[in-house]
N, C-alpha and C. Protein backbone atom coordinates (compact mmCIF):
# COMPACT_ATOMS: atom_id res chain seq x y z
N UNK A 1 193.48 125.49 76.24
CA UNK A 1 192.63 126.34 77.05
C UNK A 1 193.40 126.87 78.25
N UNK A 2 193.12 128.54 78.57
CA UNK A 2 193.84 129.05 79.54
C UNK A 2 193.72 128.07 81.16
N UNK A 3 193.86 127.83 82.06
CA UNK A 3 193.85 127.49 83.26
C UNK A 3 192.32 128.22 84.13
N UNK A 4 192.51 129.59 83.76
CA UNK A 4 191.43 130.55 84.22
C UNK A 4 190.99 131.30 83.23
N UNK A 5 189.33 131.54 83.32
CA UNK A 5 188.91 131.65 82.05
C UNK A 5 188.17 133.03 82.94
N UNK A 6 188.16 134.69 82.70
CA UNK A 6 187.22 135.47 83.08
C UNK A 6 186.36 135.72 82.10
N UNK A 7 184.90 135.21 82.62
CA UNK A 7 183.74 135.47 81.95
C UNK A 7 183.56 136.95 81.52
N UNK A 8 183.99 137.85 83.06
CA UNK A 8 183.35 139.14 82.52
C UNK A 8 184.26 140.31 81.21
N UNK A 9 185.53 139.48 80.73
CA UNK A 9 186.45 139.60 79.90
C UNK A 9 185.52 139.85 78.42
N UNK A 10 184.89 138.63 78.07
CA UNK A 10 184.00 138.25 77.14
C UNK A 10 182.39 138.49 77.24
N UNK A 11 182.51 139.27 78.09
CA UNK A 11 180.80 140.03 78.42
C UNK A 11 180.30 140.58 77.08
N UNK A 12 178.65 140.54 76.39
CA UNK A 12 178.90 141.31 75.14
C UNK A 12 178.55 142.63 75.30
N UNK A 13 178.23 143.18 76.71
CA UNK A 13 177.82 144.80 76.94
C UNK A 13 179.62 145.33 77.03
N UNK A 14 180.86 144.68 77.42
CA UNK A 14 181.91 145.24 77.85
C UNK A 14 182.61 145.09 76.23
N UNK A 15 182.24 143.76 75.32
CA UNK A 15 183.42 144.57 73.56
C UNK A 15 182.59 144.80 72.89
N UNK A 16 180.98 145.18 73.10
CA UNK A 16 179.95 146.32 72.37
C UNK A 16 180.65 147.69 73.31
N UNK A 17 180.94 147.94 74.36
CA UNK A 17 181.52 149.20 74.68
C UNK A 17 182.77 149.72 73.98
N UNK A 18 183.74 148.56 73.87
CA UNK A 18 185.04 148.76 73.31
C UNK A 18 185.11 148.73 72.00
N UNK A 19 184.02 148.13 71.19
CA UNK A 19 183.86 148.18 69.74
C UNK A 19 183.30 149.64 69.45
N UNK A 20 182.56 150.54 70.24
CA UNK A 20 181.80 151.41 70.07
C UNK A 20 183.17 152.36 70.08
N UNK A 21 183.50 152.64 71.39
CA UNK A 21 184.41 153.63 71.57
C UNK A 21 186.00 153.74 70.59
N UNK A 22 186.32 152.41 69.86
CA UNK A 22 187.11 152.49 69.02
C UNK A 22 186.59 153.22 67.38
N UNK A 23 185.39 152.42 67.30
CA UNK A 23 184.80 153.34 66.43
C UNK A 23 184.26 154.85 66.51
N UNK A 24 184.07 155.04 67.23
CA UNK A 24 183.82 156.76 67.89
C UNK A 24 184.93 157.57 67.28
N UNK A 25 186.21 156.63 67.55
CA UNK A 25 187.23 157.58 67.97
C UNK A 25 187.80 158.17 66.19
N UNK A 26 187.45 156.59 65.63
CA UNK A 26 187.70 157.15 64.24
C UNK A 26 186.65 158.24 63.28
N UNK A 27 185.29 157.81 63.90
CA UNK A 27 184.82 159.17 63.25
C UNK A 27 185.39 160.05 63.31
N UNK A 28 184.77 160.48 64.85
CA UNK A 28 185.42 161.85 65.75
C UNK A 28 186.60 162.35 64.95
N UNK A 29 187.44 161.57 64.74
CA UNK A 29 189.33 162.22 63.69
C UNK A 29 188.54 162.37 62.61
N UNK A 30 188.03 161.74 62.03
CA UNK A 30 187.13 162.21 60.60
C UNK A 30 186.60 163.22 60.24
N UNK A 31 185.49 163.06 61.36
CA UNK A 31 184.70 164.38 61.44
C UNK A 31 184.98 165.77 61.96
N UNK A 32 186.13 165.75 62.95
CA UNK A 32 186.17 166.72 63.64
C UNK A 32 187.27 167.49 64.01
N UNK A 33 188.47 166.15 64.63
CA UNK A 33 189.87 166.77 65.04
C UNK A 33 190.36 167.28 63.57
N UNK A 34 190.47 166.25 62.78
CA UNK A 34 191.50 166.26 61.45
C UNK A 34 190.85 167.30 60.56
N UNK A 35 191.21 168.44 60.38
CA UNK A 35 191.37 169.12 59.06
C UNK A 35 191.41 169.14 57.67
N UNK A 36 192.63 168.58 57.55
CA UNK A 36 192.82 167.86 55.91
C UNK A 36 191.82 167.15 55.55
N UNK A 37 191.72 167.50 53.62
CA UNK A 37 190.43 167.01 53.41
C UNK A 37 190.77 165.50 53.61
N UNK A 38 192.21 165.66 52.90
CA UNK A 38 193.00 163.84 52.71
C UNK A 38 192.80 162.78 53.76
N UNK A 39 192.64 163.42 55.15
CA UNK A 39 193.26 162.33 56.48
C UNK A 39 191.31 162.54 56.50
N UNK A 40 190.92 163.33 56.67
CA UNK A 40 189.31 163.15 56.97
C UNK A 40 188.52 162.17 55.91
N UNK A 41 188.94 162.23 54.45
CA UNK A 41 188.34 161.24 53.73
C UNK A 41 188.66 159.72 53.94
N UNK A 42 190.40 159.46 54.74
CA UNK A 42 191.00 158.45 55.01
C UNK A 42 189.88 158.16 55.99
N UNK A 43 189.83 158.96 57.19
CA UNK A 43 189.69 158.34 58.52
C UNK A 43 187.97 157.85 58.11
N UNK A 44 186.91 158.47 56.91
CA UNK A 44 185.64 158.24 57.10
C UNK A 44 185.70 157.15 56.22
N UNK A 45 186.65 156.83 55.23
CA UNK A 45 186.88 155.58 54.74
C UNK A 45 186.99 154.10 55.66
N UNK A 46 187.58 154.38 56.41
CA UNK A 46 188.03 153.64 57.61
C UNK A 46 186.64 153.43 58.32
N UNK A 47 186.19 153.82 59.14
CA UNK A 47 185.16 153.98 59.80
C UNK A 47 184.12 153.14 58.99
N UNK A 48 183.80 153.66 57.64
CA UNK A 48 182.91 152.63 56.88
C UNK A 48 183.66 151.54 56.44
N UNK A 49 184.41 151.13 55.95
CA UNK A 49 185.21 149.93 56.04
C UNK A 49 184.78 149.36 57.35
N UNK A 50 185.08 149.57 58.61
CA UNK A 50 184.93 148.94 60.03
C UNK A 50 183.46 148.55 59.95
N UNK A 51 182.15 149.45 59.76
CA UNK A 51 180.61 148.85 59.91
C UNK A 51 180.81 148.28 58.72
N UNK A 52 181.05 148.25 57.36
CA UNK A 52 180.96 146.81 56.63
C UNK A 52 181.10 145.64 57.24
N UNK A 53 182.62 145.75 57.55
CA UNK A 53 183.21 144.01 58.03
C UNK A 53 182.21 143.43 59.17
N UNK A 54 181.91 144.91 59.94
CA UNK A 54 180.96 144.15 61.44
C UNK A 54 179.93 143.61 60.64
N UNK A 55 179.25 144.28 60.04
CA UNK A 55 178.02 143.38 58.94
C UNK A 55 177.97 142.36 58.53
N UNK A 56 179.38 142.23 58.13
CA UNK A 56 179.28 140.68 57.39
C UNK A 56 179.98 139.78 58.44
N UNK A 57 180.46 140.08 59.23
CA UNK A 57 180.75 139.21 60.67
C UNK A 57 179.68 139.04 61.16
N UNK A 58 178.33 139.81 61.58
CA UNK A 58 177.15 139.39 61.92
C UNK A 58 176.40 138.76 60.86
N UNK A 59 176.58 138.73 59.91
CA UNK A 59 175.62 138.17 58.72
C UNK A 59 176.23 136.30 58.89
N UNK A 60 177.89 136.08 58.89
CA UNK A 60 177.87 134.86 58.39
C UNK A 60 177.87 134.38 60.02
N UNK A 61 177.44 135.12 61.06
CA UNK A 61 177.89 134.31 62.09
C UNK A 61 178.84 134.13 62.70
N UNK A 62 179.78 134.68 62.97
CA UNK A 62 180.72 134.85 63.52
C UNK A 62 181.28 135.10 64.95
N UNK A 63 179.97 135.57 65.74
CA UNK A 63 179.47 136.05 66.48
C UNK A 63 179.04 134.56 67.68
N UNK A 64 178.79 134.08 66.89
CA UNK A 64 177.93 132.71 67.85
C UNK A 64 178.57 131.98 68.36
N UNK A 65 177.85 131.30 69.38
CA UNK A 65 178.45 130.57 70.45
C UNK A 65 178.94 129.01 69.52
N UNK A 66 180.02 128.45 69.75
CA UNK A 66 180.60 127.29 68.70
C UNK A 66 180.64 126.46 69.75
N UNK A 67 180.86 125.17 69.38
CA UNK A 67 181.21 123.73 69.90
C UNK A 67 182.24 123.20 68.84
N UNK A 68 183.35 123.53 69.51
CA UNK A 68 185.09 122.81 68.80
C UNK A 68 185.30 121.67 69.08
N UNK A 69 185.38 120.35 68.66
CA UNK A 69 185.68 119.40 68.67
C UNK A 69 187.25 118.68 67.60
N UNK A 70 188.33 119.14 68.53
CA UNK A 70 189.47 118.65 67.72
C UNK A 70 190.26 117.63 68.10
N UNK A 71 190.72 117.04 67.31
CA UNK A 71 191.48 115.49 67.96
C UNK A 71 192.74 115.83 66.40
N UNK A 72 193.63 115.69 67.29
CA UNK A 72 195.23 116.11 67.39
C UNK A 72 196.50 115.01 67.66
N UNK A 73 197.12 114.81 66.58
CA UNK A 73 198.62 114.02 66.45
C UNK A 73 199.87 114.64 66.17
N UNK A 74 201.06 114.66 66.93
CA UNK A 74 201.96 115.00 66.67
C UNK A 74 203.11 113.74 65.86
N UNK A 75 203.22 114.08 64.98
CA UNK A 75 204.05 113.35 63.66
C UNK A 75 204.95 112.59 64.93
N UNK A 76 204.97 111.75 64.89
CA UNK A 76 206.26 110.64 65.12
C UNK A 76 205.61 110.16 66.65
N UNK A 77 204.15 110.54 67.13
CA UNK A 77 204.14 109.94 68.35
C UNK A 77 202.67 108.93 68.25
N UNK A 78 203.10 108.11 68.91
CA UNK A 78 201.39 107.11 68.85
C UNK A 78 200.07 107.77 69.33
N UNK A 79 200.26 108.46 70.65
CA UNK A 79 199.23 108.71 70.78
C UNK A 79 198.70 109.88 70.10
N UNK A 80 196.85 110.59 70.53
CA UNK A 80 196.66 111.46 69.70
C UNK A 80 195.84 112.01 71.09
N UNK A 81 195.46 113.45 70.95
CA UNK A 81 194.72 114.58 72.18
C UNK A 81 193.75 114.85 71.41
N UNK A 82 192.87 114.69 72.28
CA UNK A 82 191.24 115.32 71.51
C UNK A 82 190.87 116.35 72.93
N UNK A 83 190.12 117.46 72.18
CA UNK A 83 190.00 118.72 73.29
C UNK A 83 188.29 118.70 72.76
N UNK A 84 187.25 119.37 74.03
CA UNK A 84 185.83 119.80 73.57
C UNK A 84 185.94 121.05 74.17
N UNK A 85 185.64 121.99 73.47
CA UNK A 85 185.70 123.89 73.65
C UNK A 85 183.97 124.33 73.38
N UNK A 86 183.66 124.54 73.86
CA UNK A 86 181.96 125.25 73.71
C UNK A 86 182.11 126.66 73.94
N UNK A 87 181.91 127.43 73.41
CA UNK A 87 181.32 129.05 73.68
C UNK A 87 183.34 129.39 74.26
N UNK A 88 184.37 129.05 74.12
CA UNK A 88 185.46 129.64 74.48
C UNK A 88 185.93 128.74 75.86
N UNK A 89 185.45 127.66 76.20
CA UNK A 89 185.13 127.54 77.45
C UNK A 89 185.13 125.55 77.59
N UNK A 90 186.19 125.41 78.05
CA UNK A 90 186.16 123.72 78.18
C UNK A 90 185.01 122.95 78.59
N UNK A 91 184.40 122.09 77.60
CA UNK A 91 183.38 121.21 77.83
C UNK A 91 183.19 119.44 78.60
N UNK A 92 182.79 119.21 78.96
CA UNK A 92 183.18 117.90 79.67
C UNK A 92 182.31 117.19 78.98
N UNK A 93 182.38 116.28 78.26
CA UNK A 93 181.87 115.34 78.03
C UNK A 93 182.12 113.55 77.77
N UNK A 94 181.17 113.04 77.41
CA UNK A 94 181.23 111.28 77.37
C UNK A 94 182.33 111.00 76.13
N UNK A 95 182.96 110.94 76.51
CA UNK A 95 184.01 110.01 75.15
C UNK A 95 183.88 108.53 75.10
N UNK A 96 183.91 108.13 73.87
CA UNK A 96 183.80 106.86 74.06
C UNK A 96 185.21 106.43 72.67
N UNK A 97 186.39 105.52 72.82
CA UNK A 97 187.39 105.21 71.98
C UNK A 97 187.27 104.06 71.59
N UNK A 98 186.84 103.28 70.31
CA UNK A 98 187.09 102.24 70.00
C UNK A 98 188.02 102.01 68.93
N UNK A 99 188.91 100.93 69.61
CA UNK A 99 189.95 100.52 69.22
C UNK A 99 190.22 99.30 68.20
N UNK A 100 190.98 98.35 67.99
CA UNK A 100 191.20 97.45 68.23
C UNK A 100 191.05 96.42 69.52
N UNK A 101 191.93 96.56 70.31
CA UNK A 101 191.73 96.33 71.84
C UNK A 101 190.47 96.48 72.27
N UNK A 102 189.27 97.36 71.98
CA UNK A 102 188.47 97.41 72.44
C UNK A 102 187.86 99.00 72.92
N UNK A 103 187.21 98.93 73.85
CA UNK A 103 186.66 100.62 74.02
C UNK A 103 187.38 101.32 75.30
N UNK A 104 187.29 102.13 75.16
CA UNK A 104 187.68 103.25 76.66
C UNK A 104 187.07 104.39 76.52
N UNK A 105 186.12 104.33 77.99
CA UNK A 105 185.01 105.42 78.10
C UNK A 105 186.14 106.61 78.90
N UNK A 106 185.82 108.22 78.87
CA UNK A 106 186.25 109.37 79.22
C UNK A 106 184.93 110.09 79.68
N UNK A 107 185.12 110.66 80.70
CA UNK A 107 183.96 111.34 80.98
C UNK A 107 185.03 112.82 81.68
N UNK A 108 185.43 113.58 80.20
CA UNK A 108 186.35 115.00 80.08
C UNK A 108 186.45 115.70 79.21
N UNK A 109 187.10 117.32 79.54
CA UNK A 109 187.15 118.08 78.22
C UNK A 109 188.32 117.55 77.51
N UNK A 110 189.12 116.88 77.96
CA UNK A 110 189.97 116.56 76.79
C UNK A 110 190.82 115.25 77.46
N UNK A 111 191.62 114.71 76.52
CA UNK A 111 192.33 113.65 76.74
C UNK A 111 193.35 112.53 75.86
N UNK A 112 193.99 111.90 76.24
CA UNK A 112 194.33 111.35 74.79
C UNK A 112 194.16 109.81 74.36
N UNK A 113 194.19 109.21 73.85
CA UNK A 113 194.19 108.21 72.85
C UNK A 113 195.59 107.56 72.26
N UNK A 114 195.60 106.13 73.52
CA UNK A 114 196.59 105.84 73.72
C UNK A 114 197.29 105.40 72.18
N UNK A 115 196.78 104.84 71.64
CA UNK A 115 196.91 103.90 70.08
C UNK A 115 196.22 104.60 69.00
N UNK A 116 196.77 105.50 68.31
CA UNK A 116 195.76 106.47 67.27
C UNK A 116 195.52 105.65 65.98
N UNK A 117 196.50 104.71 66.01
CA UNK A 117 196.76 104.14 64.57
C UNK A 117 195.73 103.34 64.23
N UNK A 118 195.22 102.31 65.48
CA UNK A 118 194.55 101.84 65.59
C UNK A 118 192.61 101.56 66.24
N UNK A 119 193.14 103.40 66.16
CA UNK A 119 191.61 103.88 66.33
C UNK A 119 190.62 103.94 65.12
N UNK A 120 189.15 102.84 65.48
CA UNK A 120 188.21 103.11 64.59
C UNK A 120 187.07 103.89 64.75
N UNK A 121 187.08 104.55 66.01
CA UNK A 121 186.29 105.33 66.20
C UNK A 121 185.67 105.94 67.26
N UNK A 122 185.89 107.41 67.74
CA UNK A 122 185.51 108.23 68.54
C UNK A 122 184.38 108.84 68.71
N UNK A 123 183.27 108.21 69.89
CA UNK A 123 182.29 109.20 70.07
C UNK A 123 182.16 110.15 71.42
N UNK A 124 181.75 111.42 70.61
CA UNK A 124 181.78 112.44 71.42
C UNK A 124 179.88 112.65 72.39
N UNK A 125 179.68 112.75 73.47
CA UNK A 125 178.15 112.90 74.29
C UNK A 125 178.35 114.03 74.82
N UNK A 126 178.01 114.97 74.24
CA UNK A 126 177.89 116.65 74.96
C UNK A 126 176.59 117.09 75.28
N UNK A 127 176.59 116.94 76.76
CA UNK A 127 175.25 117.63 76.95
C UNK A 127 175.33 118.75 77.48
N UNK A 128 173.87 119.90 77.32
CA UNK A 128 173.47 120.86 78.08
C UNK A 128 174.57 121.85 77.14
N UNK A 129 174.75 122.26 76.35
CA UNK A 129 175.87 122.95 75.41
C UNK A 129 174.93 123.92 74.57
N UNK A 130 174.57 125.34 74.93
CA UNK A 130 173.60 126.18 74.19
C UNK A 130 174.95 126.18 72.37
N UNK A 131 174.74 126.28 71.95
CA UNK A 131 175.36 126.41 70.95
C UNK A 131 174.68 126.38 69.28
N UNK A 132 175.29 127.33 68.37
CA UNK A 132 174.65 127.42 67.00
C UNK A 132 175.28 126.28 66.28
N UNK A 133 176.54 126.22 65.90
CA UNK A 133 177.46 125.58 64.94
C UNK A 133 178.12 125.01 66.34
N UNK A 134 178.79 123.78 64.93
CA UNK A 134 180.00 122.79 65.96
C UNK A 134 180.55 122.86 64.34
N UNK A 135 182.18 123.10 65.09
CA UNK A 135 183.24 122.33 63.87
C UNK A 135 184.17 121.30 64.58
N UNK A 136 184.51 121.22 63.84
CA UNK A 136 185.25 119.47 63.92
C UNK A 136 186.45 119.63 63.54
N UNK A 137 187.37 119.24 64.04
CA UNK A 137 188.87 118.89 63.06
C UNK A 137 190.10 118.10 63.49
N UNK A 138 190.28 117.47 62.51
CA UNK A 138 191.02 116.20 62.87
C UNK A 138 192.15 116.17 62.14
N UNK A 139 193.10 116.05 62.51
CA UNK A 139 194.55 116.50 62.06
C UNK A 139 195.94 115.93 62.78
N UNK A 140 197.05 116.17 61.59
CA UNK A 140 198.09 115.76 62.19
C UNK A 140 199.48 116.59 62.32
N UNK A 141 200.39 116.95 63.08
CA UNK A 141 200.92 118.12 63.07
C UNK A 141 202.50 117.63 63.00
N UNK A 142 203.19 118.37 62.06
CA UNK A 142 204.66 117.73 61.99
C UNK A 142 205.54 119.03 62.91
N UNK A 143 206.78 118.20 62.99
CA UNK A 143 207.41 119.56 63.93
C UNK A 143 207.43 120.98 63.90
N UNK A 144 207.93 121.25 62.71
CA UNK A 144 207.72 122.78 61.95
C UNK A 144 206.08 122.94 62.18
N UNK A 145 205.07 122.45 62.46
CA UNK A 145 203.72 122.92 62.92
C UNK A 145 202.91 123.09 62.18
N UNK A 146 203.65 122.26 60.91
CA UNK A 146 202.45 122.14 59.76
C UNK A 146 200.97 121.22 59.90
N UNK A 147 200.11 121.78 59.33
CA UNK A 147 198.58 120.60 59.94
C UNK A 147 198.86 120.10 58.84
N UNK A 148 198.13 118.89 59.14
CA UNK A 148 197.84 118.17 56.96
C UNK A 148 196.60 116.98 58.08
N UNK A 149 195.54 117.41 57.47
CA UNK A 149 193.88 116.64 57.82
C UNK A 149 193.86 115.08 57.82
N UNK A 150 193.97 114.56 58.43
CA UNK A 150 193.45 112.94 58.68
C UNK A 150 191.96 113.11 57.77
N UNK A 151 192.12 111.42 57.32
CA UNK A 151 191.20 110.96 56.48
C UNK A 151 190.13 110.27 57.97
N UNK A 152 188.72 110.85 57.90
CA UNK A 152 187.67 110.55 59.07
C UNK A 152 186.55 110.92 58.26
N UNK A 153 185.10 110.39 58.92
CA UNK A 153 184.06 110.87 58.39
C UNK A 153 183.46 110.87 59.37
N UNK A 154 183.08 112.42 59.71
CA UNK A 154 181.85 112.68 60.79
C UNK A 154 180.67 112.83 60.84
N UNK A 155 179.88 112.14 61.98
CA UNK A 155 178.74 111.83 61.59
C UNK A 155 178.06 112.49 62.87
N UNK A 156 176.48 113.50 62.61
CA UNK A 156 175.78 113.84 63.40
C UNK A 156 174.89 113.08 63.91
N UNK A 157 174.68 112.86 65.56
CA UNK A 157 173.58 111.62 65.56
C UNK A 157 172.38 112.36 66.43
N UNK A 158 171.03 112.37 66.71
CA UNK A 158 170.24 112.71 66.91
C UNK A 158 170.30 111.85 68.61
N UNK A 159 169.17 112.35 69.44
CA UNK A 159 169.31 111.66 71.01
C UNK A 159 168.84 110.89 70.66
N UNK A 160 168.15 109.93 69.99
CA UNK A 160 167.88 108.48 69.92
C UNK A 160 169.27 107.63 69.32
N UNK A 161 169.91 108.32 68.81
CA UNK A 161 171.23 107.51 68.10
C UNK A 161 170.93 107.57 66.45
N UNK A 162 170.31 107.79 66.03
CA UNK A 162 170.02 108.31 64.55
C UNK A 162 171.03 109.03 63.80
N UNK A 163 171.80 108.87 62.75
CA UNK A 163 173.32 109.39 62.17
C UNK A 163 172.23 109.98 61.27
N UNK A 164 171.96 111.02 60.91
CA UNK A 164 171.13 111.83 60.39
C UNK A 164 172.49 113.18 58.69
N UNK A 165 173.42 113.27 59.43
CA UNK A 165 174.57 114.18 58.58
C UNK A 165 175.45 113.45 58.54
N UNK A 166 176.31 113.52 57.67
CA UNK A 166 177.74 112.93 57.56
C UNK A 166 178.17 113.20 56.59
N UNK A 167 179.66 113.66 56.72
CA UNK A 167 180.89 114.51 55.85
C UNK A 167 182.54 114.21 56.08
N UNK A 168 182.87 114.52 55.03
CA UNK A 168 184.09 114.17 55.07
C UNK A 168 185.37 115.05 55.67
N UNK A 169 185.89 114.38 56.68
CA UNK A 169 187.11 115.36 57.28
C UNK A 169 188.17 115.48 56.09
N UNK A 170 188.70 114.77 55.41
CA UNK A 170 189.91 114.51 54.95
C UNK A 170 190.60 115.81 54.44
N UNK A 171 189.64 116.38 54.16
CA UNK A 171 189.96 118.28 53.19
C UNK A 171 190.26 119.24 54.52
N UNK A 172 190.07 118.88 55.77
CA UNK A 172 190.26 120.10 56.50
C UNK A 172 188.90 119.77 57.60
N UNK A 173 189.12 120.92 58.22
CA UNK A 173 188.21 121.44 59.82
C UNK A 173 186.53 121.23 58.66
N UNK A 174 185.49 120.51 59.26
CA UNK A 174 184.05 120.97 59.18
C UNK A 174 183.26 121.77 59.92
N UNK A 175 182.46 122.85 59.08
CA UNK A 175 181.78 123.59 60.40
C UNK A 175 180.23 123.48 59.76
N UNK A 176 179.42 123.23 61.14
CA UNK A 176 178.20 122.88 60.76
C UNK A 176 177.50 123.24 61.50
N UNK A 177 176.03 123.07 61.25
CA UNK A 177 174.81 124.07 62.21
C UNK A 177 175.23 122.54 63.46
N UNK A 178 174.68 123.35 64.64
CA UNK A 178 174.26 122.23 65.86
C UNK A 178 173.03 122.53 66.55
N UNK A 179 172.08 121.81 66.91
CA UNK A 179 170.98 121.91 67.50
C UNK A 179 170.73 120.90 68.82
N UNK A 180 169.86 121.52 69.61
CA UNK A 180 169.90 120.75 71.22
C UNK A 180 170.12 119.69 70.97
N UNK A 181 169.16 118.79 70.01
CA UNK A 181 168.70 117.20 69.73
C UNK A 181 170.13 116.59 68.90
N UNK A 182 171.26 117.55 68.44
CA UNK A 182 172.28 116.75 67.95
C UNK A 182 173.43 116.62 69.08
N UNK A 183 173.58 115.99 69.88
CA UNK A 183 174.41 115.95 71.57
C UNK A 183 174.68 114.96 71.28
N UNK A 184 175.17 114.07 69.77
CA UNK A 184 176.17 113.39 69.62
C UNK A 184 176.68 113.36 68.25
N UNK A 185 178.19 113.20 68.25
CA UNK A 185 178.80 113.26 67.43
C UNK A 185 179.89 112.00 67.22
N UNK A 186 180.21 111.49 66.25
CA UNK A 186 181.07 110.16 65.86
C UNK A 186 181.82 110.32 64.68
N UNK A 187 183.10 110.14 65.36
CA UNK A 187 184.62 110.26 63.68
C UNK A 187 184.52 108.64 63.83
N UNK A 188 184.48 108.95 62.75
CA UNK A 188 184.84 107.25 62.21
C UNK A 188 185.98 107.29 61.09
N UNK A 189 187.31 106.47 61.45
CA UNK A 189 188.64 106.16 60.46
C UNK A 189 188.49 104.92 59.83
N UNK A 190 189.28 105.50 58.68
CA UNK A 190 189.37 103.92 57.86
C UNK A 190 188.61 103.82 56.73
N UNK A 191 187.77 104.84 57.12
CA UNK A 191 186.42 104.79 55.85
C UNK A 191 186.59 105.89 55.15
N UNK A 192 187.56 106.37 54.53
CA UNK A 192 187.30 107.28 53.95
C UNK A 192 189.15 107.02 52.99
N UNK A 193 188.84 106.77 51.80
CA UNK A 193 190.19 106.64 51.10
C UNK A 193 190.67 108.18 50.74
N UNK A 194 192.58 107.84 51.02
CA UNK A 194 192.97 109.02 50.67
C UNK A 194 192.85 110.06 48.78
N UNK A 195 192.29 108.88 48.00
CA UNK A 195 192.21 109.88 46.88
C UNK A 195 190.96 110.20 46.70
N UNK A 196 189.93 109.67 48.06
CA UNK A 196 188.57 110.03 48.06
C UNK A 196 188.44 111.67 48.52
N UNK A 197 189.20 111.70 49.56
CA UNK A 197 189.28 112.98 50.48
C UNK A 197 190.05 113.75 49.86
N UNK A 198 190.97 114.06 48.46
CA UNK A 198 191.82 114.66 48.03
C UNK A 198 190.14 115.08 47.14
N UNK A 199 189.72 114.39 46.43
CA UNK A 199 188.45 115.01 45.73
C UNK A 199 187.31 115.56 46.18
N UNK A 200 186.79 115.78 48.07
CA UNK A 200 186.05 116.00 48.62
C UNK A 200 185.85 117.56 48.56
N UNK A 201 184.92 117.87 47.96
CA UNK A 201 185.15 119.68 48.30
C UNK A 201 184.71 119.92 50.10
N UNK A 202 185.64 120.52 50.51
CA UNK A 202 185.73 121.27 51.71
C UNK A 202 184.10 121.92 52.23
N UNK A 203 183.56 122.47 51.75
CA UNK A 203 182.47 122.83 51.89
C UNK A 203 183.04 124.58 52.35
């Protein structure tokens, strides 16, 4: 996450202006500057190509405010970084690490995890977070910057503590609906075998 974050950057009246006026501009050559039948059929091709994709960017959601929850290893080091991102925008919340050794509470958007190897399980307490979807992803990164998914299973818990969803990380990032009443979340390692998660469809 940048250091400084400008809200009015990500305003949706200021890239509905800039989405508009880029599209304008390609009619306008379509319709009006360009001559040729060739570059005018290009440019109105274009133009409808552009309101498709926006369509189906508003159809699957794309658009909506997310809750990122990623926890991160670099190949050859013990510890591991977990970050919370809401709407573009660093989230602070309750971490809780249980270990071997025992627990260590965090009350931050991000941090790390001194002993990864021996982590059985991370819970995340996000409150006050307007948000549609939360994805998840848990991973390990070798020098060249390749990901390859840690074996975890995440579980949605309701404000009473109720594990209500649960899915398998091992295939990759999960993305899932989030609602006010789900403001907790729990990876749990160890439970999930690697030729289990090689057969897990991704969703």
């Amino acid at each position: 996450m940048p250091a400084v974050v400008y809200r009015s950057i990500g305003h949706p009246l200021l890239l509905g202006a800039v989405y508009l006026l880029f599209v304008a501009d390609v009619w306008v050559h379509g319709l009006v500057i360009w001559q040729s039948p060739v570059e005018r059929l290009a440019a109105i091709g274009c133009g409808l190509l552009v309101l498709v994709m926006t369509l189906l960017a508003l159809k699957t959601g794309a658009f909506r405010r997310r809750v990122v929850v990623q926890l991160r290893q670099n190949e050859g080091q013990k510890e591991a970084t977990f970050t919370v991102v809401a709407g573009g925008e660093a989230a602070i919340a309750e971490v809780v690490a249980r270990t071997g050794q025992g627990e260590t509470m965090y009350h931050t958007a991000s941090g790390q995890v001194l002993d990864a190897a021996s982590l059985s399980s991370l819970t995340f307490q996000i409150h006050d977070v307007p948000a549609h979807d939360a994805k998840v992803w848990v991973h390990k990164v070798d020098p060249e910057g390749t990901s390859t998914p840690l074996a975890a299973r995440l579980s949605f818990c309701s404000v009473d503590g109720e594990a209500h969803t649960s899915q398998d990380l091992g295939s990759g990032p999960v993305l899932a609906a989030w609602s006010g009443e789900d403001n907790r979340l729990e990876l749990a390692f160890g439970t999930v075998s690697p030729k289990e998660s090689e057969q897990t469809d991704p969703g």
